[in-house]
PDB file of N, CA and C in Angstrom:
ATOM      1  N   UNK A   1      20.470   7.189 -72.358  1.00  0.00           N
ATOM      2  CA  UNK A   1      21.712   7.938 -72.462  1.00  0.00           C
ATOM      3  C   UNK A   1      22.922   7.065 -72.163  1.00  0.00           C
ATOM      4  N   UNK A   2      22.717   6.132 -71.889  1.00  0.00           N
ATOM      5  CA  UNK A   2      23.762   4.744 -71.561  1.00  0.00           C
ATOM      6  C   UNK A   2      24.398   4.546 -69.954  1.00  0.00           C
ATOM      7  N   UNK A   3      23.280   5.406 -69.492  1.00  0.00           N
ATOM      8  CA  UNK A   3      23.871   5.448 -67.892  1.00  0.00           C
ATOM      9  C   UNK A   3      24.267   4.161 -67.384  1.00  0.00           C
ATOM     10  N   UNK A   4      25.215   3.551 -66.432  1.00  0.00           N
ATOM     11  CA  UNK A   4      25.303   2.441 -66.157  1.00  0.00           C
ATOM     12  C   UNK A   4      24.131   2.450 -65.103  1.00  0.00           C
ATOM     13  N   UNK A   5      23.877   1.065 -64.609  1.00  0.00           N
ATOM     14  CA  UNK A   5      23.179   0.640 -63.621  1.00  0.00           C
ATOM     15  C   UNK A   5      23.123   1.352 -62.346  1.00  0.00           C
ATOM     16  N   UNK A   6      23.986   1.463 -62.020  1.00  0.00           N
ATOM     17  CA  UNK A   6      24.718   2.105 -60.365  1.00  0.00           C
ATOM     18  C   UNK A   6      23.614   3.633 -60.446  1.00  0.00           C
ATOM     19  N   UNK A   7      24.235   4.609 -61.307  1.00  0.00           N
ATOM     20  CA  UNK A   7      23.851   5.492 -61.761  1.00  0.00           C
ATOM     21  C   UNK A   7      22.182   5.842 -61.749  1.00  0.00           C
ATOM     22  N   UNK A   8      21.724   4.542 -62.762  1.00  0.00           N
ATOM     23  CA  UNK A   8      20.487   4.527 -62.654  1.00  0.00           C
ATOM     24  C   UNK A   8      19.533   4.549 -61.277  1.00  0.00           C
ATOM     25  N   UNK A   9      20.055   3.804 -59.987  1.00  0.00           N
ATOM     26  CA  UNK A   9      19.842   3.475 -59.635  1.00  0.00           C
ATOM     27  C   UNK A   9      19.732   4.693 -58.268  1.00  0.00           C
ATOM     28  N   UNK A  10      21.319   5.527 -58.340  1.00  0.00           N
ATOM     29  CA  UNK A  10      21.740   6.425 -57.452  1.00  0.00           C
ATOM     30  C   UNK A  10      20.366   7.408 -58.040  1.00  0.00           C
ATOM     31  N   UNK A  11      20.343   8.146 -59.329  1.00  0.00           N
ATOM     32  CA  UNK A  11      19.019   8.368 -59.394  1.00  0.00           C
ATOM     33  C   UNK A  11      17.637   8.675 -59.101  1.00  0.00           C
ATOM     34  N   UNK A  12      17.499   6.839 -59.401  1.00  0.00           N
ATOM     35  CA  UNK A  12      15.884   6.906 -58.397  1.00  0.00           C
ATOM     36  C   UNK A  12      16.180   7.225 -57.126  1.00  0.00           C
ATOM     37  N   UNK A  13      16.932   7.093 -56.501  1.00  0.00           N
ATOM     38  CA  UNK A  13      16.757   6.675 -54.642  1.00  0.00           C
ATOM     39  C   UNK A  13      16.961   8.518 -54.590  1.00  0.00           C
ATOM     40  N   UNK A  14      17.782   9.234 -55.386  1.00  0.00           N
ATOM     41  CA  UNK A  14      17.420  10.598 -55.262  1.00  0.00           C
ATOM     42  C   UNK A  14      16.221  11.378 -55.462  1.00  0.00           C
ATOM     43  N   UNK A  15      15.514  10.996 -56.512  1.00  0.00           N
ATOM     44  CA  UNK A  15      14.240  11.041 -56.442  1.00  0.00           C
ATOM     45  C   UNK A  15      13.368  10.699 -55.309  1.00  0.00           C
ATOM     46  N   UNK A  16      13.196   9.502 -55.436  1.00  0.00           N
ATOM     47  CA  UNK A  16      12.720   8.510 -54.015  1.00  0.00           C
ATOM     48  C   UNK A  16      12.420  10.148 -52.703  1.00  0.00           C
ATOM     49  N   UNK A  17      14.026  10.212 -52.144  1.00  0.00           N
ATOM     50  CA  UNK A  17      14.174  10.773 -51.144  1.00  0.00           C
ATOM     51  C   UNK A  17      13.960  12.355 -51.275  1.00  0.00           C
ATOM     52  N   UNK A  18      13.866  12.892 -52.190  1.00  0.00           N
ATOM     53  CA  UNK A  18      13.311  14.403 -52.289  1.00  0.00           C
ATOM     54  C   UNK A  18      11.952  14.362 -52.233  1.00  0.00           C
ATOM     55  N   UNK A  19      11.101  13.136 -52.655  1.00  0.00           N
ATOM     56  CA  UNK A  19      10.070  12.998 -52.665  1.00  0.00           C
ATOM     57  C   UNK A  19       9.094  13.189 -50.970  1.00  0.00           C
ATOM     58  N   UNK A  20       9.664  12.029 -50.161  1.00  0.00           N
ATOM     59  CA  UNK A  20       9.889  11.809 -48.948  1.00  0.00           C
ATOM     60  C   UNK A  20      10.058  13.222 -48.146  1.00  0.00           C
ATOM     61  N   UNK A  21      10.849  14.009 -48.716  1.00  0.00           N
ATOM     62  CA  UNK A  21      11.309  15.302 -48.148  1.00  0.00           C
ATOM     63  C   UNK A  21      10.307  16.755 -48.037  1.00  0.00           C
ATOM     64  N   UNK A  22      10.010  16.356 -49.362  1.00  0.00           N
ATOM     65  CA  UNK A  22       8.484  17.222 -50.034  1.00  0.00           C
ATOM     66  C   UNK A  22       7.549  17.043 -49.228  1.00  0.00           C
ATOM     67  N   UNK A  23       6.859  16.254 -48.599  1.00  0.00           N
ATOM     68  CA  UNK A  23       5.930  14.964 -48.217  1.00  0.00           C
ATOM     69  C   UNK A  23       6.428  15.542 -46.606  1.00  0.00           C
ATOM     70  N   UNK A  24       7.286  15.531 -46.164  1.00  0.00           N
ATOM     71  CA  UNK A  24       7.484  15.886 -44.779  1.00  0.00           C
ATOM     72  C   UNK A  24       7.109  16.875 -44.576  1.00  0.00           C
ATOM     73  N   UNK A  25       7.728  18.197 -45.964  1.00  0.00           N
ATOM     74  CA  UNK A  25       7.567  19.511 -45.607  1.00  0.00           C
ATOM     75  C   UNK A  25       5.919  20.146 -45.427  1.00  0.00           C
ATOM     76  N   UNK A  26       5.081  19.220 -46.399  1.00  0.00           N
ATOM     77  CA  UNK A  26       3.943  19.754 -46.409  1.00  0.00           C
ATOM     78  C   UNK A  26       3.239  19.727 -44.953  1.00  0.00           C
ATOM     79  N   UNK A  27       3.861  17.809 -44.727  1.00  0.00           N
ATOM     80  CA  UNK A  27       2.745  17.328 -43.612  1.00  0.00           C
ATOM     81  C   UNK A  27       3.394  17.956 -41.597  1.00  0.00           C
ATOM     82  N   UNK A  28       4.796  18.295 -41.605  1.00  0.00           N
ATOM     83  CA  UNK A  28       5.044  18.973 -40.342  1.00  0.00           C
ATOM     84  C   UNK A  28       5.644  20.062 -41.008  1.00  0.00           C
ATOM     85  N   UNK A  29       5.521  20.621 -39.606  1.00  0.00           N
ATOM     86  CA  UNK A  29       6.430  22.110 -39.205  1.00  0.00           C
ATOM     87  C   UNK A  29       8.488  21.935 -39.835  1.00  0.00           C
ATOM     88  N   UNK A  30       8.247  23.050 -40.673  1.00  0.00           N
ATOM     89  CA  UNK A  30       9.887  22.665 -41.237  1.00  0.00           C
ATOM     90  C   UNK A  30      10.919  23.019 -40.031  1.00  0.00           C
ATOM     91  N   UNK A  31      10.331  23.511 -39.067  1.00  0.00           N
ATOM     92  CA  UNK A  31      11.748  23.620 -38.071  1.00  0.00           C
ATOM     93  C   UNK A  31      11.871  22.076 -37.627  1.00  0.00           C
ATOM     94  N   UNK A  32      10.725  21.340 -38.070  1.00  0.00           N
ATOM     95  CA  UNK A  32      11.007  19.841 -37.584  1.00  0.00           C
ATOM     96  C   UNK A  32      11.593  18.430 -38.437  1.00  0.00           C
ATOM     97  N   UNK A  33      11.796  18.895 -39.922  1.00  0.00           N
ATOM     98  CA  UNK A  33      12.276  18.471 -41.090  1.00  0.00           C
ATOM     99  C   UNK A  33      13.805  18.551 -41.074  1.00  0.00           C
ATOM    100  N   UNK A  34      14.525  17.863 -41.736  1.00  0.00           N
ATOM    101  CA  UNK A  34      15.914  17.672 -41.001  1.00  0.00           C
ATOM    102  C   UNK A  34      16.417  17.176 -42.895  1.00  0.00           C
ATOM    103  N   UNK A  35      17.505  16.987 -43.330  1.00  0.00           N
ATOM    104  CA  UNK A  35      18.130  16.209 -44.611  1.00  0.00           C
ATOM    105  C   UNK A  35      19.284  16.016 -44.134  1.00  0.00           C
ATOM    106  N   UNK A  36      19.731  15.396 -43.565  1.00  0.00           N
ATOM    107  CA  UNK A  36      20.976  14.501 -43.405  1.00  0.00           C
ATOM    108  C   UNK A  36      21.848  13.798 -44.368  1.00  0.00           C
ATOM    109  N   UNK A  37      22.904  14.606 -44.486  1.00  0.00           N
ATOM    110  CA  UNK A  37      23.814  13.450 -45.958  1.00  0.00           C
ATOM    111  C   UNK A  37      24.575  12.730 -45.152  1.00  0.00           C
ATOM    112  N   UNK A  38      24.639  11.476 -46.421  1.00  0.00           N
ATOM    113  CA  UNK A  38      24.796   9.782 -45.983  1.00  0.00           C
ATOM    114  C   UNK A  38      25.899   9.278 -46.639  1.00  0.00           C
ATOM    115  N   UNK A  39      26.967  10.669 -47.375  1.00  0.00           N
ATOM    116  CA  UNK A  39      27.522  10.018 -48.557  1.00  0.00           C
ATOM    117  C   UNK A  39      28.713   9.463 -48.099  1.00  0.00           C
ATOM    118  N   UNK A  40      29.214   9.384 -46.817  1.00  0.00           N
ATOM    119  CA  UNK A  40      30.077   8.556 -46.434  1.00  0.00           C
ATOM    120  C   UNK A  40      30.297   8.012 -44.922  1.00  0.00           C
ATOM    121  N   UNK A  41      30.536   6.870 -44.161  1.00  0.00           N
ATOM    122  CA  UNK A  41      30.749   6.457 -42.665  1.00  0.00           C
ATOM    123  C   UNK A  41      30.732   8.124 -41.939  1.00  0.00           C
ATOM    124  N   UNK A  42      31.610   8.628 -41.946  1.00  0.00           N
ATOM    125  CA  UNK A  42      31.730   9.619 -40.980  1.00  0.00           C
ATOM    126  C   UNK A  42      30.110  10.296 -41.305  1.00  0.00           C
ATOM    127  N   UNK A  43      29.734  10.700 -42.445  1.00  0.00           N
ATOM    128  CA  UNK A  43      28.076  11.636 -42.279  1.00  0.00           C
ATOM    129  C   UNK A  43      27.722  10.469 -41.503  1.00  0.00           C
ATOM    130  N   UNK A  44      27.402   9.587 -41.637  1.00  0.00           N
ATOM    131  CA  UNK A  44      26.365   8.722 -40.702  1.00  0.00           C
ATOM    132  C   UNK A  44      26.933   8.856 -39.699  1.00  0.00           C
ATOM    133  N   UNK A  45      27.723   8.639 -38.937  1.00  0.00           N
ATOM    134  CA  UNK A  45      28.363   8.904 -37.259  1.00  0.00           C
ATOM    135  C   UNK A  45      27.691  10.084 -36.982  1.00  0.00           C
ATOM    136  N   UNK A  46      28.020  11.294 -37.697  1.00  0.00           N
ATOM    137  CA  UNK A  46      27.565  12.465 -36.874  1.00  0.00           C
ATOM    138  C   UNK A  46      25.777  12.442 -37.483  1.00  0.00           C
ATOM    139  N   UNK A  47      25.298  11.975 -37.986  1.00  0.00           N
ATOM    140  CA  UNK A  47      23.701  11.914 -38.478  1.00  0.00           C
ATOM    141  C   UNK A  47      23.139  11.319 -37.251  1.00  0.00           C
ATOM    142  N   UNK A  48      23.874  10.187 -37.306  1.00  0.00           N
ATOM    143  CA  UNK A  48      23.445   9.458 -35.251  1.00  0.00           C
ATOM    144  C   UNK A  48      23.964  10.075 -34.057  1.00  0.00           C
ATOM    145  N   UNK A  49      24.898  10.509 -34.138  1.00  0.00           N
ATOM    146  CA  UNK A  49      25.008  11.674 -33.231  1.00  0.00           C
ATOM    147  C   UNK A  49      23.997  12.825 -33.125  1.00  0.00           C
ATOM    148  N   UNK A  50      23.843  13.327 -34.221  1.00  0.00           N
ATOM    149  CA  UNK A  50      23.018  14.340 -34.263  1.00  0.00           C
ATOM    150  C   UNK A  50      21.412  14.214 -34.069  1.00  0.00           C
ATOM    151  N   UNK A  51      21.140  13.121 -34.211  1.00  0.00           N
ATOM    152  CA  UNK A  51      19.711  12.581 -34.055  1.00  0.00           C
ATOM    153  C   UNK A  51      20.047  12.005 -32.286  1.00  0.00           C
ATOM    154  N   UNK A  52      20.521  11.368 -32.117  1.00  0.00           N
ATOM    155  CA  UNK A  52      20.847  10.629 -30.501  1.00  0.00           C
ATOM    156  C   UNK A  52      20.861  12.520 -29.696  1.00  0.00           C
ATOM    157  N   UNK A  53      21.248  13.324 -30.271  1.00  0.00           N
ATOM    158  CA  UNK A  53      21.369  14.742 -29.386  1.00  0.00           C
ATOM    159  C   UNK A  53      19.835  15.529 -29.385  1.00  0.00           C
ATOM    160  N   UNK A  54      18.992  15.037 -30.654  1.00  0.00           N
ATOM    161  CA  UNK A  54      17.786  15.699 -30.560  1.00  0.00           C
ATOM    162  C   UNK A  54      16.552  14.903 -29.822  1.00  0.00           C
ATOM    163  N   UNK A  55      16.756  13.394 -29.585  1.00  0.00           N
ATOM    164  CA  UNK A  55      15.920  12.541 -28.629  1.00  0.00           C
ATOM    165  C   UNK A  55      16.222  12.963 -27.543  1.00  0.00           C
ATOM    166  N   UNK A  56      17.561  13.201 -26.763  1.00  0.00           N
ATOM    167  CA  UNK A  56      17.995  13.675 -25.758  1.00  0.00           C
ATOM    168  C   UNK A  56      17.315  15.060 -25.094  1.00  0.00           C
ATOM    169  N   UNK A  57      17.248  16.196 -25.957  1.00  0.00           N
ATOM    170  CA  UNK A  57      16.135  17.147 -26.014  1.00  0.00           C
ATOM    171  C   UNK A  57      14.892  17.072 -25.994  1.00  0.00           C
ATOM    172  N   UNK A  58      14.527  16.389 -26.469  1.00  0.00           N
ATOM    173  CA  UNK A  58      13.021  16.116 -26.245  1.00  0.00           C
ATOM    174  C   UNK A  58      12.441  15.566 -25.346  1.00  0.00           C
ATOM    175  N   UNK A  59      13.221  14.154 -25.305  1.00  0.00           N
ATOM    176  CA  UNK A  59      13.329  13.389 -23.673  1.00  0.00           C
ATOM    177  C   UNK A  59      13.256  14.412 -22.595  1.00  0.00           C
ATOM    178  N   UNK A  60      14.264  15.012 -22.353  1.00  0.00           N
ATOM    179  CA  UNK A  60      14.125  16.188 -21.726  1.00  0.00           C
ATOM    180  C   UNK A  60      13.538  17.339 -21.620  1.00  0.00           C
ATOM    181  N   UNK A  61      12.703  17.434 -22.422  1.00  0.00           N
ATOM    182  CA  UNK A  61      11.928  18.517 -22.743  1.00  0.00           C
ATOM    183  C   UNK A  61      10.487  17.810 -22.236  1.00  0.00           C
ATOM    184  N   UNK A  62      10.300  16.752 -22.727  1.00  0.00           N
ATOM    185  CA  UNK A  62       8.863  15.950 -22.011  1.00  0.00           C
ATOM    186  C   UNK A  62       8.867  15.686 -20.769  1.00  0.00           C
ATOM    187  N   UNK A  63       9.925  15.528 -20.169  1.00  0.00           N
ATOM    188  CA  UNK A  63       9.971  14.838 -18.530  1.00  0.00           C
ATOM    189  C   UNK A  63      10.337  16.319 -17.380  1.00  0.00           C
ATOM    190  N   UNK A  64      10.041  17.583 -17.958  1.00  0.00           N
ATOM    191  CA  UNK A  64      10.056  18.494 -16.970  1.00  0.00           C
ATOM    192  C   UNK A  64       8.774  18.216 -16.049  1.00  0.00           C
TER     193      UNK A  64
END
């Protein structure tokens, strides 16, 4: 269809990662499955935030 490269490429890695996602859902519990968007600096700040807040929970949740 004359997609450029970039395109092609944005694509697979969407594929790729729904795949990955599928694959999680089967193999754990979906309250434990998470999709985090990456599409710019700030999503990643709060993605590590938000992951750094759920180790924190658990940490804490194991060491009662």
């Amino acid at each position: 269809r004359g997609y450029s490269d970039r395109k092609v490429e944005e694509n697979v890695q969407c594929e790729i990662f729904q795949t990955i996602y599928e694959e999680a859902m089967e193999s754990y519990r979906a309250e434990i499955v998470h999709q985090l968007p990456s599409n710019n600096p700030d999503d990643l700040e709060r993605n590590l935030l938000q992951i750094q807040a759920w180790l924190q929970k658990r940490w804490a949740n194991s060491n009662k």
